[in-house]
Protein backbone atom coordinates (compact mmCIF):
# COMPACT_ATOMS: atom_id res chain seq x y z
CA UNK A 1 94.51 92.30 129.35
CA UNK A 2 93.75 96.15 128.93
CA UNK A 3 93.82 96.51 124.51
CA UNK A 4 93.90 100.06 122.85
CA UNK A 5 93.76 100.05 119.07
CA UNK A 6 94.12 103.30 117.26
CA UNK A 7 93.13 103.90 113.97
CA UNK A 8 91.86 107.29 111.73
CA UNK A 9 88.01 106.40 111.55
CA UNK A 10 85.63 103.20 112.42
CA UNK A 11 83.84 103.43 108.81
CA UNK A 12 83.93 100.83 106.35
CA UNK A 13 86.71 99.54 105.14
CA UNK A 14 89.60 96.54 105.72
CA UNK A 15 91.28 98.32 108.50
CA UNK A 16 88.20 99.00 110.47
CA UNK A 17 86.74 95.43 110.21
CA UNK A 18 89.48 93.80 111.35
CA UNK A 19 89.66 96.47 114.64
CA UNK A 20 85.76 96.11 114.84
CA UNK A 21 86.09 92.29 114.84
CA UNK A 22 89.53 91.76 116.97
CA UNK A 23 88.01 94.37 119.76
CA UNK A 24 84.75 92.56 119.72
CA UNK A 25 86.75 89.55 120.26
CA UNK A 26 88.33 90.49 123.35
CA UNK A 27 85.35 91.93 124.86
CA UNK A 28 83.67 88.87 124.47
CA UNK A 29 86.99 87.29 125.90
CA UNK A 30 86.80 88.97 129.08
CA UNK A 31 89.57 91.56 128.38
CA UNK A 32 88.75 95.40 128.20
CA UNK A 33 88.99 96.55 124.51
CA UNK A 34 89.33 100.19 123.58
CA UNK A 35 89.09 101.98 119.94
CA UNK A 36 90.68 105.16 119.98
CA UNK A 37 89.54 106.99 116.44
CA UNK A 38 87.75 109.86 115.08
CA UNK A 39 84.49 107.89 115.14
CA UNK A 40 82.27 106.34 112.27
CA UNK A 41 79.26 104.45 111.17
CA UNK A 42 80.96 101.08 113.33
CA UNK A 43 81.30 102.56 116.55
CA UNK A 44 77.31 101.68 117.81
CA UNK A 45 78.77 98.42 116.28
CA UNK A 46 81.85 98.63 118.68
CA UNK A 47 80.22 99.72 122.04
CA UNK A 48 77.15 97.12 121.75
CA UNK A 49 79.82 94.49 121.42
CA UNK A 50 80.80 95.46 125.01
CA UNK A 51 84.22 97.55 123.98
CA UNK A 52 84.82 101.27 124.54
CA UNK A 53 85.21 103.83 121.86
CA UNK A 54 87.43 107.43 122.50
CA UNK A 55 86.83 109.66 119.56
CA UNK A 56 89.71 112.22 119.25
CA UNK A 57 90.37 113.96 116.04
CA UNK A 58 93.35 111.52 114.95
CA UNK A 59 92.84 110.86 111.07
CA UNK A 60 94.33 113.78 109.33
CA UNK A 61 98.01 113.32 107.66
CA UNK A 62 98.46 117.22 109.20
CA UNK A 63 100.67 118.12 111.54
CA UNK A 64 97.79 119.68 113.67
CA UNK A 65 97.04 115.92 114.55
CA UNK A 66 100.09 115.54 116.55
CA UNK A 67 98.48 118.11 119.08
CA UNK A 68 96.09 114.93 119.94
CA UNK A 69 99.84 113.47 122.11
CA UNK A 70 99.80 115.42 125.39
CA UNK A 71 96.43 114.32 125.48
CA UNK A 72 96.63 110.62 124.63
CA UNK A 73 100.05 110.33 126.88
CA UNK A 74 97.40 111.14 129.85
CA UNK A 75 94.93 108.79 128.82
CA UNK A 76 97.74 106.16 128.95
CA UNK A 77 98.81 107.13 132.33
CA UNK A 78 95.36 106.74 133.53
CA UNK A 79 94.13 103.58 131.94
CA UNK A 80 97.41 101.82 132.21
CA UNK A 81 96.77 99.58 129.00
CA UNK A 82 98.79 96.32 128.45
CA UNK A 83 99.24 96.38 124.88
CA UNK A 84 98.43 99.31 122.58
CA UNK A 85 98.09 98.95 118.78
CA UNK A 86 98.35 100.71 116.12
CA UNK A 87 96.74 99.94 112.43
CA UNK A 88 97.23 103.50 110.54
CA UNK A 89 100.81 106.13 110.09
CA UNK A 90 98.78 109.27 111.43
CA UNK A 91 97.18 108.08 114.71
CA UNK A 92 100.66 105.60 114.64
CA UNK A 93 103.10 108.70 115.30
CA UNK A 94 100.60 110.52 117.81
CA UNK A 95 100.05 107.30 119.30
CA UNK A 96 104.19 106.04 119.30
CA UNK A 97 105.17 109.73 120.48
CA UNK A 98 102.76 109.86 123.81
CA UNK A 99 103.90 106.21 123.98
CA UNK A 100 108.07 107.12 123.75
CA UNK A 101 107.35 109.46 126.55
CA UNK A 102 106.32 107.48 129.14
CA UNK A 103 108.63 105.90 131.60
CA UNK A 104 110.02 102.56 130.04
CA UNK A 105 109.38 100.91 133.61
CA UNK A 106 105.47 101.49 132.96
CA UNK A 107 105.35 101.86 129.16
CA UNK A 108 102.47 99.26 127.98
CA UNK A 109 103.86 96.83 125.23
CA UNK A 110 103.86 98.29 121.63
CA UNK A 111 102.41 96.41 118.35
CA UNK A 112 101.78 97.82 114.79
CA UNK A 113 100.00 96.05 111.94
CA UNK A 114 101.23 96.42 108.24
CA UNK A 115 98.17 96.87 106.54
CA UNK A 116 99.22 97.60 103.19
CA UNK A 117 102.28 98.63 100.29
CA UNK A 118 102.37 102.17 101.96
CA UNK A 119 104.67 104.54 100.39
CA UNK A 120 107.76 104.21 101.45
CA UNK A 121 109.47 106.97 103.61
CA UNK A 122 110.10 107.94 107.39
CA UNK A 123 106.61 109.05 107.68
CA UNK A 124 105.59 105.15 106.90
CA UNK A 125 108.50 103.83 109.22
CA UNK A 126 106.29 104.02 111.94
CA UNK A 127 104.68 100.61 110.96
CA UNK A 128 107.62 98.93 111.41
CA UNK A 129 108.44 99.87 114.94
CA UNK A 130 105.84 98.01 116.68
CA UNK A 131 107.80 95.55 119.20
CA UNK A 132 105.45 92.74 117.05
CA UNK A 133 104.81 93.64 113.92
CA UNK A 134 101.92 91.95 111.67
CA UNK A 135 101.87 91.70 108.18
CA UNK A 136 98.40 90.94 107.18
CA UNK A 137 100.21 88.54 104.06
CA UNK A 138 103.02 87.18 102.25
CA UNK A 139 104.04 89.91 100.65
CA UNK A 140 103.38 92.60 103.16
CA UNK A 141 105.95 90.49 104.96
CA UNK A 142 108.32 91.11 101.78
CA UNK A 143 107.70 94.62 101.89
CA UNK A 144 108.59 95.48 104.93
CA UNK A 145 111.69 93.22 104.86
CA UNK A 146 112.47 94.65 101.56
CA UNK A 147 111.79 98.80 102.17
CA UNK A 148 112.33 98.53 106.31
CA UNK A 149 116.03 96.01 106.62
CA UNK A 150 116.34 97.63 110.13
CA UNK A 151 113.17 95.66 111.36
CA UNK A 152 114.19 92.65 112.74
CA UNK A 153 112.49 89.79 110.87
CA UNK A 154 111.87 87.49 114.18
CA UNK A 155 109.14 90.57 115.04
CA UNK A 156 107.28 90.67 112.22
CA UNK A 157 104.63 87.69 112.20
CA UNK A 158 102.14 87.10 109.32
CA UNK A 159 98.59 86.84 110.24
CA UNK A 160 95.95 86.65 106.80
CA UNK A 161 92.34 87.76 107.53
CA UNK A 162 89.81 85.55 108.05
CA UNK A 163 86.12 84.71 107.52
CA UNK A 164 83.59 83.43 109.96
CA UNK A 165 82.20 80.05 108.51
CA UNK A 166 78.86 80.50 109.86
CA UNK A 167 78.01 83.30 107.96
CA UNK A 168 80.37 83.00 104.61
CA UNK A 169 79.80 79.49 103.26
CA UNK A 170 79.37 77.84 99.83
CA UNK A 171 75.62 76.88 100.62
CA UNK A 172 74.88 80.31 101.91
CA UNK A 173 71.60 81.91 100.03
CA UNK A 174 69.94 85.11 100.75
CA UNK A 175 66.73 85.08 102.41
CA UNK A 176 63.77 84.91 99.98
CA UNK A 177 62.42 88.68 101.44
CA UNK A 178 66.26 89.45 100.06
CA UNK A 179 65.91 87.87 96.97
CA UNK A 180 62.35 89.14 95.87
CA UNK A 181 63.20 93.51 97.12
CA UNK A 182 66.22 92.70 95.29
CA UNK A 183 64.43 91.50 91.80
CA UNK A 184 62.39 94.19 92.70
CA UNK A 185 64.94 97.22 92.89
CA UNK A 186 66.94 95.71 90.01
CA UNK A 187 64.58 94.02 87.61
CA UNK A 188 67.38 94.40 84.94
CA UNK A 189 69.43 91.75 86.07
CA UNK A 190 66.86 89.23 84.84
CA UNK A 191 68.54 86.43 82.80
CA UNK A 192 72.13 88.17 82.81
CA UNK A 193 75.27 86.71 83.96
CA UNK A 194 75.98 88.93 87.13
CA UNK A 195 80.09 90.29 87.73
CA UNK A 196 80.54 92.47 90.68
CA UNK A 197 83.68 94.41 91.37
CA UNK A 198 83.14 95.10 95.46
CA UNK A 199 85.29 98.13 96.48
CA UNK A 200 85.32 101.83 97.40
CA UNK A 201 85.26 104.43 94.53
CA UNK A 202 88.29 105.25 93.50
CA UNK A 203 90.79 104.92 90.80
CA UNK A 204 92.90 102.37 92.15
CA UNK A 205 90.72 99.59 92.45
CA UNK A 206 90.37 99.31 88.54
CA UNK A 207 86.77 100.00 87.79
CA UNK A 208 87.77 101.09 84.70
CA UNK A 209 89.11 97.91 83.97
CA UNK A 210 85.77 96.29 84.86
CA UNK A 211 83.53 98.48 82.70
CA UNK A 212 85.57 97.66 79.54
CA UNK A 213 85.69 93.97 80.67
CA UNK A 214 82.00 93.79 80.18
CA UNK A 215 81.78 95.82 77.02
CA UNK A 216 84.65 93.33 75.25
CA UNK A 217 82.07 90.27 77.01
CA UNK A 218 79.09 91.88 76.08
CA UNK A 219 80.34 92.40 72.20
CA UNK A 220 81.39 88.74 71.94
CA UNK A 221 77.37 87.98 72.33
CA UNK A 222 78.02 86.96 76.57
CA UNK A 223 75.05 88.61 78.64
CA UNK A 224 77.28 90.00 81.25
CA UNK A 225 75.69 92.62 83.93
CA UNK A 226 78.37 94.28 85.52
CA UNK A 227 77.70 95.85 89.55
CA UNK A 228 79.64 97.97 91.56
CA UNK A 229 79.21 98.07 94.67
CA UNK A 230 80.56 100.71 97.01
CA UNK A 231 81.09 103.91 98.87
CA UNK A 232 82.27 107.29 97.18
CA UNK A 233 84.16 109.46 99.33
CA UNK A 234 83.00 113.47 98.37
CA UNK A 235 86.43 113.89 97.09
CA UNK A 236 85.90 111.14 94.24
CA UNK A 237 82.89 112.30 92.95
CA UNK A 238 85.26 113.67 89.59
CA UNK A 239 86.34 110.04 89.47
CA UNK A 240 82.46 108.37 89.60
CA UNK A 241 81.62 111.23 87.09
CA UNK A 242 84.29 109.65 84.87
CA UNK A 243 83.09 106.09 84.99
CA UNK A 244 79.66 106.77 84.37
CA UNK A 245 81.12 108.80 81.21
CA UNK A 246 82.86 105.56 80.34
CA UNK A 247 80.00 104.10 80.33
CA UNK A 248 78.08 105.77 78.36
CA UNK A 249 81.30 106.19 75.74
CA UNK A 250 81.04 102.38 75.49
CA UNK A 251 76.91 102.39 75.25
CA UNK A 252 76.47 99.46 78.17
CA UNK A 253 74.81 101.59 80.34
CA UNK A 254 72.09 99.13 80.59
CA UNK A 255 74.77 96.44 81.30
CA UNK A 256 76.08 98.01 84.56
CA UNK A 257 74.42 99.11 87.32
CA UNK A 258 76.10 101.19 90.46
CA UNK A 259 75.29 99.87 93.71
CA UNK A 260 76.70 101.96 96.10
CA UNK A 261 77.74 101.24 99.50
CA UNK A 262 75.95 98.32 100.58
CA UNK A 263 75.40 96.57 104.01
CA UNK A 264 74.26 93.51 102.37
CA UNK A 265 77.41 92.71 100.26
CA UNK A 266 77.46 88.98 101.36
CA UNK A 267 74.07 88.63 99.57
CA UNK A 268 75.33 90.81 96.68
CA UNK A 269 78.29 88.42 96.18
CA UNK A 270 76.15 85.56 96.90
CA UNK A 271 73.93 86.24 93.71
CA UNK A 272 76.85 87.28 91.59
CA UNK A 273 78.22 84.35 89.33
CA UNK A 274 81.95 85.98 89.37
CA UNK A 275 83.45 88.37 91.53
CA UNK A 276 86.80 90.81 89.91
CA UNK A 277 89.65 91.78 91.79
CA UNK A 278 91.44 94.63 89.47
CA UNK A 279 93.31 96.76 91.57
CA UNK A 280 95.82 98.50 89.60
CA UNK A 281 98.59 97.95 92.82
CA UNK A 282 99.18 95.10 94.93
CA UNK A 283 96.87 94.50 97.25
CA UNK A 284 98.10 93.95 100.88
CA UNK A 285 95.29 90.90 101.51
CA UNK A 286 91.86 90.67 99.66
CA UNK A 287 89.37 90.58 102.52
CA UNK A 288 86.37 91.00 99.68
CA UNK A 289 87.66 88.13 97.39
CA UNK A 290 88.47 85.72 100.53
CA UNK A 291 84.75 85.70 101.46
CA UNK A 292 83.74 85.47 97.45
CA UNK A 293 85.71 82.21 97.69
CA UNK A 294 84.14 81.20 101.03
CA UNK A 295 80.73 81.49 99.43
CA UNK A 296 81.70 79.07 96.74
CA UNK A 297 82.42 81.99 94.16
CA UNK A 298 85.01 81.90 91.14
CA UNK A 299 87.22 84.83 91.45
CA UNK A 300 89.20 86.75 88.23
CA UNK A 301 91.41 88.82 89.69
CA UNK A 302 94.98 90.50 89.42
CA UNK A 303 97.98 88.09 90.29
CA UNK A 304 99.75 90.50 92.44
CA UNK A 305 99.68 90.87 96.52
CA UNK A 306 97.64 89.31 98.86
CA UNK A 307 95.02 89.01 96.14
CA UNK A 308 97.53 87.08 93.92
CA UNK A 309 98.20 85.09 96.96
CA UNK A 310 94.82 84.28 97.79
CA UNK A 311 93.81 82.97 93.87
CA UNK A 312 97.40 80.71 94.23
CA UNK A 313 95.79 79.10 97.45
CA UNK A 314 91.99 78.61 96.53
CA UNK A 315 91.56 79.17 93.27
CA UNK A 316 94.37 79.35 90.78
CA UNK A 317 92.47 79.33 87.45
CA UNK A 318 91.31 83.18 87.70
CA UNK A 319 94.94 84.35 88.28
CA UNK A 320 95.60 86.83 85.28
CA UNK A 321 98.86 89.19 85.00
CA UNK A 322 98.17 92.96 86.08
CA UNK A 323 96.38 94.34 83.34
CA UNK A 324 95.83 91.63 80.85
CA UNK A 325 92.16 92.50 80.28
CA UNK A 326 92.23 89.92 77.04
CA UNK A 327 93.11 87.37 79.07
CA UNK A 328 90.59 88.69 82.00
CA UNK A 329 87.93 88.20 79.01
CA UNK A 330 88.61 84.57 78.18
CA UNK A 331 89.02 83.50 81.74
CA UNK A 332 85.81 84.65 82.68
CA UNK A 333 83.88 83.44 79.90
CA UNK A 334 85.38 79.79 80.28
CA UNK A 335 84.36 80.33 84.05
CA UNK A 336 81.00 81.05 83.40
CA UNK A 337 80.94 78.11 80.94
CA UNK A 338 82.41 76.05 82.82
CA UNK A 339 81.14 77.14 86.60
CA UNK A 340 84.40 75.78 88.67
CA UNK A 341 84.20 76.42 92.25
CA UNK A 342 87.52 77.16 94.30
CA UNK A 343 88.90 75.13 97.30
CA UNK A 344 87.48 75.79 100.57
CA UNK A 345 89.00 78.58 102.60
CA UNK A 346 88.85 76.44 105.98
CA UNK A 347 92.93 78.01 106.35
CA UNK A 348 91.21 81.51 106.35
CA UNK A 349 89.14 81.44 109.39
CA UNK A 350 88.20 84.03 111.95
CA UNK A 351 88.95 82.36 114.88
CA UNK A 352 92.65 81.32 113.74
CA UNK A 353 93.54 85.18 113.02
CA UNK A 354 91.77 86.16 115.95
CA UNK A 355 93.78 83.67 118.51
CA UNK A 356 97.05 84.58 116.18
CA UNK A 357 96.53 87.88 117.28
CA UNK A 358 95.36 87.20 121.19
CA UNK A 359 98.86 84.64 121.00
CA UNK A 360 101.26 87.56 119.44
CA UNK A 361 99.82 89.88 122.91
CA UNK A 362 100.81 86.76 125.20
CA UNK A 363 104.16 86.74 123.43
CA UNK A 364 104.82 90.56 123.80
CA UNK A 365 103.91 90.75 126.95
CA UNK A 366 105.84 87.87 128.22
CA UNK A 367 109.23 89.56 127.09
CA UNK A 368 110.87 91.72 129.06
């Protein structure tokens, strides 16, 4: 089979991991795997695992972007793809559009993955018009039934995200080198209970939340270190400015450290006693607290979304109702007394979501 996915950029995030790891996949598979995106720190990633990566300016929710579909109609019409994908609304419509114009008798089969509780309007209908359509969960699945009733529900198919069990397991440990540069860098973290809250900078993913968690747990005597690890877009600066001023309101600024984006967030997690999922919305899946629960982690998080659905399966203690901090609080302190480890996430593998999605191309392609 000839693959094109199309998605705004190949940096870090849920979206590109899963399109990093499903092209690798067929590359390895024998198929020929293309990326079509404005480009990103995965695309050396991409091409060394033997797929092909077109960068074209396809990201921005502007109406410039849909100059990119002359363009990509002729790079249909010469590859002649089998299936093409689409994973994101912008590059969806420039990629559906030079897709509608083709002639049906040599149009490539069409596929869209739900990736999350988008907004819901025409401009979002695009997800839903895939001739498959994946919903990365349970209650993406509801969504779109829910918000999109002209979908028919025998396309949609639900595939979770998975984990590879050879590198997220509950024996995993960092290497000793990783262990003694990170002692070294962060010789604060001596003796302290370690919570991480893994997730991009930005409002929604309820570091606020987080910081006050540990002040409440750090005023109740509990020597809670709180890390947060990961990226800050240049247009959230204002909102990182505002958590370190939270901080410092609260006076725990030697009780949480900011980690950045970080490569190494396996390790991270691995040395953290408790991971947090506090999103203030649904989340569509959880990919972060799916591997925390591969590595043998306890997870509090948010019982809402895929993350809700994920604590329900493997590890239903640290479910709390959206925003109940107070009972956040007590959760994680009995956790940390207590030290219960969730079920193991054999269900969530890698290779089952990859074949789910190499089966749903077979399907689509076998109907007329």
């Amino acid at each position: 089979m000839k693959i094109v996915q199309i998605l705004p950029e190949m940096n870090a995030g849920g979206v590109e991991l899963v399109t990093l790891e499903l092209a690798s996949h067929l590359a390895r598979a024998g198929h020929q795997s293309i990326v079509i995106s404005n480009g990103g720190r995965l695309v050396d990633v991409l091409e060394s695992s033997g797929a092909r990566h077109l960068a074209m300016p396809v990201h921005r929710k502007h109406l410039a972007t849909l100059l990119q579909v002359a363009r990509l109609r002729r790079f249909f019409l010469e590859e002649r793809p089998d299936i093409i994908h689409i994973a994101s609304r912008a590059p969806g419509w420039v990629a559906w559009l030079a897709w509608r114009s083709l002639d049906p008798k040599i149009r490539p089969k069409f596929v869209s993955t739900v990736h999350g509780f988008y907004s819901v309007n025409r401009y979002s209908a695009i997800m839903t018009r895939g001739e498959r359509v994946i919903a990365v969960s349970e209650s993406i699945r509801q969504y779109i039934l829910k918000n999109y009733p002209k979908t028919p529900p025998k396309r949609i198919r639900v595939i979770p995200g998975g984990v590879d069990p050879t590198c997220f397991f509950p024996s995993f440990r960092p290497s000793s080198e990783w262990q003694q540069q990170w002692q070294a860098d962060h010789p604060q973290l001596a003796d302290q209970s370690l919570l991480l809250l893994p997730g991009r900078i930005t409002r929604l993913k309820g570091h606020a939340d987080f910081i006050n968690l540990i002040a409440s747990l750090r005023s109740k005597g509990v020597p809670a270190h709180g890390l947060i690890a990961g990226d800050t877009h240049p247009k959230k600066r204002a909102y990182l400015d505002e958590l370190h001023s939270l901080v410092d309101q609260l006076g725990i600024r030697d009780s949480i450290t900011f980690l950045g984006h970080r490569k190494d967030i396996r390790e991270v997690m691995a040395t953290s006693d408790l991971i947090c999922a506090l999103s203030q919305q649904p989340e569509s899946f959880g990919r972060t607290v799916l591997e925390a629960m591969a590595l043998g982690k306890p997870v509090v998080g948010y019982d809402c979304g895929g993350v809700g659905e994920l604590l329900a399966a493997l590890f239903p203690k640290g479910k709390v109702p959206l925003g109940d901090l107070a009972l956040a609080g007590r959760l994680t302190e009995e956790i940390l007394s207590q030290k219960p480890l969730p079920r193991r996430a054999d269900a969530y593998t890698l290779a089952r979501t990859l074949q789910a999605h190499l089966d749903i191309y077979a399907e689509v392609l076998a109907t007329p």
